[in-house]
Protein backbone atom coordinates (compact mmCIF):
# COMPACT_ATOMS: atom_id res chain seq x y z
CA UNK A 1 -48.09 224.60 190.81
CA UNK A 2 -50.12 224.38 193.94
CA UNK A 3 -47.56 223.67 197.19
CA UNK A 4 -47.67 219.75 198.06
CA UNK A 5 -47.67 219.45 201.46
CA UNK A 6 -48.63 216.35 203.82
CA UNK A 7 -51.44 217.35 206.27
CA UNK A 8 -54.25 215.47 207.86
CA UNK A 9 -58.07 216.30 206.58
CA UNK A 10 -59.36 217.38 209.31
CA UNK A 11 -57.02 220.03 209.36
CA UNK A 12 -57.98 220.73 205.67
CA UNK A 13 -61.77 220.74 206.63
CA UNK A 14 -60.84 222.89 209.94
CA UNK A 15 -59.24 225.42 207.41
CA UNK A 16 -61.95 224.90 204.52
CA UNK A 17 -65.03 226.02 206.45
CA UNK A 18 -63.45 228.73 207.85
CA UNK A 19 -62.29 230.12 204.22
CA UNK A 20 -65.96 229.71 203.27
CA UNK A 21 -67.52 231.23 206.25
CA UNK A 22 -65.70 234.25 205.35
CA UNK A 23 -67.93 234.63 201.97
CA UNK A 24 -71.15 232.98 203.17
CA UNK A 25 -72.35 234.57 206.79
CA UNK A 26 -74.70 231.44 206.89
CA UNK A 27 -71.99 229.11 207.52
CA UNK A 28 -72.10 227.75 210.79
CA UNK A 29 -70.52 225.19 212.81
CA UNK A 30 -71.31 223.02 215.51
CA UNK A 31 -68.74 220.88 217.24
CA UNK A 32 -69.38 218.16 220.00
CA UNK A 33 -66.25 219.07 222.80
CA UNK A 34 -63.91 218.16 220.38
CA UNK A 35 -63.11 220.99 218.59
CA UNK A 36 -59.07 220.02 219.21
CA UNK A 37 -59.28 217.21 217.37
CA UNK A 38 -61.60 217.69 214.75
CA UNK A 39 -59.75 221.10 214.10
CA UNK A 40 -62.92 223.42 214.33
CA UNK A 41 -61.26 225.11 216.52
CA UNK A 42 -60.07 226.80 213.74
CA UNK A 43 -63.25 228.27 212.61
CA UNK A 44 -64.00 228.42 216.54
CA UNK A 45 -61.34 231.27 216.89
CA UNK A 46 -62.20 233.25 213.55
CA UNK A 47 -65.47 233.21 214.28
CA UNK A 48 -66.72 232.77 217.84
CA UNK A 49 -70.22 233.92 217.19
CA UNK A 50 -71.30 231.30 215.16
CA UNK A 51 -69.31 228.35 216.55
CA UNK A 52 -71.56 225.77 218.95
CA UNK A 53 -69.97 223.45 221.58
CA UNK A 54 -73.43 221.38 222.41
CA UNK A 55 -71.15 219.09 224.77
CA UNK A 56 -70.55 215.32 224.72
CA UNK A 57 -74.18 215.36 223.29
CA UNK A 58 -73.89 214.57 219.12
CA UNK A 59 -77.84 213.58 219.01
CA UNK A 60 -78.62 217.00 220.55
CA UNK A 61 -75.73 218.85 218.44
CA UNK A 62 -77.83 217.26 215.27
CA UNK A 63 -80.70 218.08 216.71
CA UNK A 64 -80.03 221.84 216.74
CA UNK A 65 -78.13 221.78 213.08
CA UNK A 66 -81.35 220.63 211.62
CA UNK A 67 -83.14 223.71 213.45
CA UNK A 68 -80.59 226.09 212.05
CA UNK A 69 -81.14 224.30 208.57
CA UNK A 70 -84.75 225.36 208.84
CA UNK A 71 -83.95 228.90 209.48
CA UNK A 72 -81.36 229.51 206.56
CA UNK A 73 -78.21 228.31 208.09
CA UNK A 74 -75.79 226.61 206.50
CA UNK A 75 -74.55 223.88 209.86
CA UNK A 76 -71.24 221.53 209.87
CA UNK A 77 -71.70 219.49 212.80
CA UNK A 78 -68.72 217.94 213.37
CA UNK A 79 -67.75 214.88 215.88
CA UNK A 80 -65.91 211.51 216.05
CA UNK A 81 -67.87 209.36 212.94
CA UNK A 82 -67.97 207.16 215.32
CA UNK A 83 -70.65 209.46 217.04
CA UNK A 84 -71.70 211.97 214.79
CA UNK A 85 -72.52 208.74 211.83
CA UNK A 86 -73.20 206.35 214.91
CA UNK A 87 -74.88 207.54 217.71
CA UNK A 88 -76.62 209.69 216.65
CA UNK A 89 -77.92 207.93 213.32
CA UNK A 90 -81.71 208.14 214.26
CA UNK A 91 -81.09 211.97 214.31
CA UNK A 92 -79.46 212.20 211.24
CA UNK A 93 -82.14 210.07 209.26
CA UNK A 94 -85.08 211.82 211.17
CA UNK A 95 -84.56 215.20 211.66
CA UNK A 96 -81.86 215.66 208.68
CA UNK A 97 -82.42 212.94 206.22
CA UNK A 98 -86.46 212.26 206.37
CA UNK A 99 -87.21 216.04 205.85
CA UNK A 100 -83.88 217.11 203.74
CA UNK A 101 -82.29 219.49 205.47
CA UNK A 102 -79.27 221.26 204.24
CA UNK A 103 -77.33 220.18 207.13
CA UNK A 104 -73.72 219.11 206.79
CA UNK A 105 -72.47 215.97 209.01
CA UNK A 106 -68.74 215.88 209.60
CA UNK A 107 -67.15 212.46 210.81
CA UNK A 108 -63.78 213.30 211.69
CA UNK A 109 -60.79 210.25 212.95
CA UNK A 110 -62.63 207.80 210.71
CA UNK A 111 -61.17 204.46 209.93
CA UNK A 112 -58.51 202.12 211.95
CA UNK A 113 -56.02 205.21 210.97
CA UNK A 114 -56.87 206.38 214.50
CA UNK A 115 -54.79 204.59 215.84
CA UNK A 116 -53.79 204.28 219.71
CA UNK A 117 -57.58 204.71 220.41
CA UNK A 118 -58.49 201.76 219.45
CA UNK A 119 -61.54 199.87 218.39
CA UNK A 120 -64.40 201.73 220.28
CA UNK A 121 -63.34 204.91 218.23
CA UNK A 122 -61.98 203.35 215.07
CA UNK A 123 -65.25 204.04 213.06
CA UNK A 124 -65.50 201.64 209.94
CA UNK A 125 -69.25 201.45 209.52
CA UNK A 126 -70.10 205.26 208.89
CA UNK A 127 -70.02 204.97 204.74
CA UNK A 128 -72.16 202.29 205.37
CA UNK A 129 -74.59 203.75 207.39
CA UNK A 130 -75.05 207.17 205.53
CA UNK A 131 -75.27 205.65 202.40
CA UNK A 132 -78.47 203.85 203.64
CA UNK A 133 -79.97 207.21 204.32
CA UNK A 134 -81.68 208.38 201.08
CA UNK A 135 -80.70 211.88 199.41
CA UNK A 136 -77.58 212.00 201.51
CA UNK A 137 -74.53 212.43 199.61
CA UNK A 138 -71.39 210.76 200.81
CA UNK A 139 -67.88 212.22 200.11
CA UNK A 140 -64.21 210.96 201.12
CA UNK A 141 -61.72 213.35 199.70
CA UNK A 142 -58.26 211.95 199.47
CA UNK A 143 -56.03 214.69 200.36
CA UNK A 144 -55.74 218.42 201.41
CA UNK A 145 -56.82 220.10 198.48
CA UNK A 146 -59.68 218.15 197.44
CA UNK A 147 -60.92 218.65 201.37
CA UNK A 148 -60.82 222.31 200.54
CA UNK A 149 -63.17 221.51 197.21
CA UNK A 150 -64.85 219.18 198.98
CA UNK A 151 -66.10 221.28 201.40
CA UNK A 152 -66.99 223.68 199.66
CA UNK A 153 -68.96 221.87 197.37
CA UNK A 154 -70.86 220.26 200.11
CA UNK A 155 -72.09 224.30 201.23
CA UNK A 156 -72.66 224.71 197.35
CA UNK A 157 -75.23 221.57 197.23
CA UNK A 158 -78.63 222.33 198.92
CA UNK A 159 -79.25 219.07 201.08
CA UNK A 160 -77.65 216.64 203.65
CA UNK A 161 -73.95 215.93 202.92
CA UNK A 162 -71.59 213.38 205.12
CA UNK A 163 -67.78 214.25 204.59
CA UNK A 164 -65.70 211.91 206.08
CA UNK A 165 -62.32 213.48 207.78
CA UNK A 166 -58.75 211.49 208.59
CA UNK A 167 -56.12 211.89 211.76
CA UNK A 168 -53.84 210.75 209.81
CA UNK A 169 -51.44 213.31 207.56
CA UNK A 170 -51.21 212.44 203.94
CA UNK A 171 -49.31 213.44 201.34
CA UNK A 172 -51.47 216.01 198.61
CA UNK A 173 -51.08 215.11 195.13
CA UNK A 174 -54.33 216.88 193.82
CA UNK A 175 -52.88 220.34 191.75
CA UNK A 176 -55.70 222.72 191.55
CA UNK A 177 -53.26 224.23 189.75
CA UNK A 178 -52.51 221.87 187.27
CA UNK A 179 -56.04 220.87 186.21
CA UNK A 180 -57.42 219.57 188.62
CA UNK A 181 -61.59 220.08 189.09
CA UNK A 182 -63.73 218.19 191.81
CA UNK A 183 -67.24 217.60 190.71
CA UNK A 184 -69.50 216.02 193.18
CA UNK A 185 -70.84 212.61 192.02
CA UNK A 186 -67.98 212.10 189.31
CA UNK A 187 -64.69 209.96 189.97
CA UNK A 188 -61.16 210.84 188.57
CA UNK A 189 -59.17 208.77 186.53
CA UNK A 190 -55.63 209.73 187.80
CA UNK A 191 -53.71 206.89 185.83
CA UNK A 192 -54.82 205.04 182.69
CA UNK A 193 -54.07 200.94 182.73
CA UNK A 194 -55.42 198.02 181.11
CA UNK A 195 -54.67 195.31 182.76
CA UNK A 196 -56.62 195.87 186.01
CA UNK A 197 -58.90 198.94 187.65
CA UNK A 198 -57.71 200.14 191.28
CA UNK A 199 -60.37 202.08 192.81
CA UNK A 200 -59.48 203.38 195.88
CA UNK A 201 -61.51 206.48 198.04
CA UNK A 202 -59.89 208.82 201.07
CA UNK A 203 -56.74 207.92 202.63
CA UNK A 204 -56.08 204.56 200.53
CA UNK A 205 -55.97 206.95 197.29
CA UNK A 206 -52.56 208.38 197.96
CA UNK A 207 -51.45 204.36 198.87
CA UNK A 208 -52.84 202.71 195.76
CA UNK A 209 -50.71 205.75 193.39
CA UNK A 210 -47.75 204.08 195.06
CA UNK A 211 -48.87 200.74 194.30
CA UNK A 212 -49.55 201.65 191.01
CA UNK A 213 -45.86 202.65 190.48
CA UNK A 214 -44.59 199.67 192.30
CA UNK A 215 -46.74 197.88 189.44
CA UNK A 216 -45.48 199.82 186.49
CA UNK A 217 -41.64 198.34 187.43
CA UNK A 218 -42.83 195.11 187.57
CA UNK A 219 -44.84 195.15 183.96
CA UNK A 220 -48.35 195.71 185.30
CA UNK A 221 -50.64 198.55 183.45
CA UNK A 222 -52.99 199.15 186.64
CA UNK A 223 -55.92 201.88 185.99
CA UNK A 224 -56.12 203.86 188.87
CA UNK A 225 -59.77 206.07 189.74
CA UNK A 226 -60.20 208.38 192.58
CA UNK A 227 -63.50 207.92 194.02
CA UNK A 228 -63.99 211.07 196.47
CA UNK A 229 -67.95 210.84 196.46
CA UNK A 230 -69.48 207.49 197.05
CA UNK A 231 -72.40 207.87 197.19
CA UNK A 232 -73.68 209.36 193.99
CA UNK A 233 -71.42 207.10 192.55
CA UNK A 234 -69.83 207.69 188.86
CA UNK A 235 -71.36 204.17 188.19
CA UNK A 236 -70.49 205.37 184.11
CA UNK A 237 -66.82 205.66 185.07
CA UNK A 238 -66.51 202.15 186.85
CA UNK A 239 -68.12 200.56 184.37
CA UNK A 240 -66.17 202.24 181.33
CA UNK A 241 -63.23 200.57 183.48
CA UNK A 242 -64.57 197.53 183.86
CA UNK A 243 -65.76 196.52 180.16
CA UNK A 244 -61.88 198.15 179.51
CA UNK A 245 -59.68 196.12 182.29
CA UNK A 246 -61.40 193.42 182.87
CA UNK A 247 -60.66 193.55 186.75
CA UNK A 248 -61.47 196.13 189.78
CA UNK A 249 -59.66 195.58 193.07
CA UNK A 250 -61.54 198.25 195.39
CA UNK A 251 -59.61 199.91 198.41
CA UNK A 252 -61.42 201.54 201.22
CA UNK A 253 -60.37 202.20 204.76
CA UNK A 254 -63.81 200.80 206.10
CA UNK A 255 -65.14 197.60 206.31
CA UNK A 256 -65.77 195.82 202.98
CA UNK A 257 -68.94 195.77 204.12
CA UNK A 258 -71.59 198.45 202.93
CA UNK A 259 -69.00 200.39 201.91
CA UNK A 260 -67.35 201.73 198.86
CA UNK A 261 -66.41 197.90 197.58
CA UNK A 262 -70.32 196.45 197.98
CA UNK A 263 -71.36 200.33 196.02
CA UNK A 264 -69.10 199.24 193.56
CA UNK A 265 -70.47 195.58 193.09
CA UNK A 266 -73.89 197.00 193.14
CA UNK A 267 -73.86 198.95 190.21
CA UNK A 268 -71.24 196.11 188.13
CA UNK A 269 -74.20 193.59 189.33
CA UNK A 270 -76.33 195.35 187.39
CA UNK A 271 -74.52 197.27 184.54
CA UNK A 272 -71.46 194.92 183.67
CA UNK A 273 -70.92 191.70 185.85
CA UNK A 274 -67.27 192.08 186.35
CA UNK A 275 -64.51 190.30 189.07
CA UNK A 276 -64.47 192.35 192.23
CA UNK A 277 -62.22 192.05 195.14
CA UNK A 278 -62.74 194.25 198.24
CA UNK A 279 -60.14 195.27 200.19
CA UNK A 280 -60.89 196.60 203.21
CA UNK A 281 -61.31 195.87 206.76
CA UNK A 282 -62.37 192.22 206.68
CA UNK A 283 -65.96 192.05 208.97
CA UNK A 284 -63.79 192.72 212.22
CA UNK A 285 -62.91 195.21 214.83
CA UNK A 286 -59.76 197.08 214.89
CA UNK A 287 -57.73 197.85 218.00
CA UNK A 288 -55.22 199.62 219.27
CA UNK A 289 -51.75 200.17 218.03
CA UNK A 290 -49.63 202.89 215.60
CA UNK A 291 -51.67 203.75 212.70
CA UNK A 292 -49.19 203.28 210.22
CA UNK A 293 -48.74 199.77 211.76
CA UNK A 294 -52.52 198.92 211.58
CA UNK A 295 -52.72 199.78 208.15
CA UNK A 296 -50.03 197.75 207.14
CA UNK A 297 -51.45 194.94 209.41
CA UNK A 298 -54.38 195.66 207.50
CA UNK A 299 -53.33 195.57 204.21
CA UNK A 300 -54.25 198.87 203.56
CA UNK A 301 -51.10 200.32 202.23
CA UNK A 302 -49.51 200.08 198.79
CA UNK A 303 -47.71 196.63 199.30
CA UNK A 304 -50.85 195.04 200.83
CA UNK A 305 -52.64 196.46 197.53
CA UNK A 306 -49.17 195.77 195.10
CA UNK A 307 -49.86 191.78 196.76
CA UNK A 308 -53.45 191.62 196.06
CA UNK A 309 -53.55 193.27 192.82
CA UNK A 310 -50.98 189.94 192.08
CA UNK A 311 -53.27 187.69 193.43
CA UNK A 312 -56.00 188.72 191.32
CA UNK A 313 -54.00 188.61 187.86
């Protein structure tokens, strides 16, 4: 059994690309001054040579990832998401996206999980906005090790990739040791139920398996799917739950808006009308304050999911 250990993804990605850089001389990564925080300063000490601080400059920083794409390179450009999804967006959809570059985009200290920095950093929209950007591929891993397949994968897949990254340490649950396989485009059912369908994506994963146990003692047969890539969706999984359940409460750490919750709706809409509710961040900003407190403020945590997973039944 794999150790289970509580650590923050960006620590996991810090470590990941490092690991792979060490098989693949391609791999290299660009960071924006904030290789601290977004942890590349892991990979920055390992491997000096190909690490680039381009400055408080993320358009520039994509900029030069999509020129290393051209020459063979395999770039993770890694920022906020707050800058490397939002400002610089017109460089990721016209010198990554339009021409499909193999370029990696990292959005580290995503969601209202960051906390004491409040609103201006607390990036909710950055799902939202790759996801408009066609041929990207949009992943969310949950936990430590399926940041470590995650990344990975994303170096495996030849084309533009958006991994989202947490501050906030969470608990692993994945066991690569105990069966567990990450496939990109394909959820994981990690609790069978029939009375309703939690699908939850990133840091909310490891909150709904507590509301899901919280449920159980109570009498309430929840289904529980891991959705670490949103966009390809595993539209067949959802709606296998859906025709099955009945129900789907969605959970995302972004607002319900473009996000993981309207992805969701968009393929029931068309496959297998079905009762959604998103929770999320409800069309709003966040602000400051402890992140464990905002989430709870939020909803975003296994009572605020236990509470509307009673509302909907």
């Amino acid at each position: 059994m794999a150790d289970m250990m509580k650590k923050a993804t960006r620590e996991s990605f810090g470590m990941a690309v490092t690991e792979l850089a060490e098989q693949n001389p391609n791999v290299v990564v660009l960071d924006a001054d904030l290789a601290e925080a977004t942890k590349t300063v892991i990979f920055k000490k390992k491997f000096p040579e190909r690490f680039i601080d381009c400055g408080i400059a993320e358009c520039n920083m994509i900029g030069i990832a999509a020129g290393l794409a051209t020459c063979g390179k395999i770039p993770f450009a890694a920022s906020f998401a707050m800058f490397s999804a939002g400002r610089a967006f017109e460089q990721v959809r016209n010198s990554v996206g339009y021409p499909k570059l193999n370029v990696k985009i990292v959005g580290s200290h995503a969601g209202i999980s960051v906390g004491e920095d409040g609103a201006t950093h607390q990036c909710c929209e950055d799902i939202a906005l790759m996801r408009t950007i066609p041929g990207m591929v949009v992943l969310n891993p949950s936990d430590h090790y399926e940041m470590l397949a995650a990344v990975k994968a994303a170096a495996d897949h030849y084309g533009p990739v958006y991994i989202r990254l947490g501050r906030l340490a969470v608990e692993s649950f994945n066991d690569p040791d105990n069966g567990y396989q990450f496939e990109l485009g394909k959820g994981i059912t990690l609790r069978d139920g029939k009375d309703i369908t939690i699908v939850a994506t990133g840091l909310m994963v490891s909150e709904a398996l507590k509301a899901v146990k919280a449920l159980e003692e109570e009498g309430i047969d929840a289904r529980l799917i891991n959705i670490h890539t949103v966009k390809p969706l595993d539209t067949d999984l959802i709606v296998k739950a859906a025709k099955e359940t009945g129900k789907i409460l969605t959970v995302e750490e972004h607002n319900v808006i473009g996000g993981l919750g309207d992805a969701v709706c968009a393929a029931l809409a068309q496959e297998c009308p079905t009762p959604v509710v998103k929770l999320g961040v409800n069309d709003c900003y966040g602000h400051s304050g402890p992140a464990v407190d905002l989430l709870k403020e939020f909803g975003l945590c296994a009572d605020g999911i236990v509470a509307a997973v009673k509302k909907m039944l």
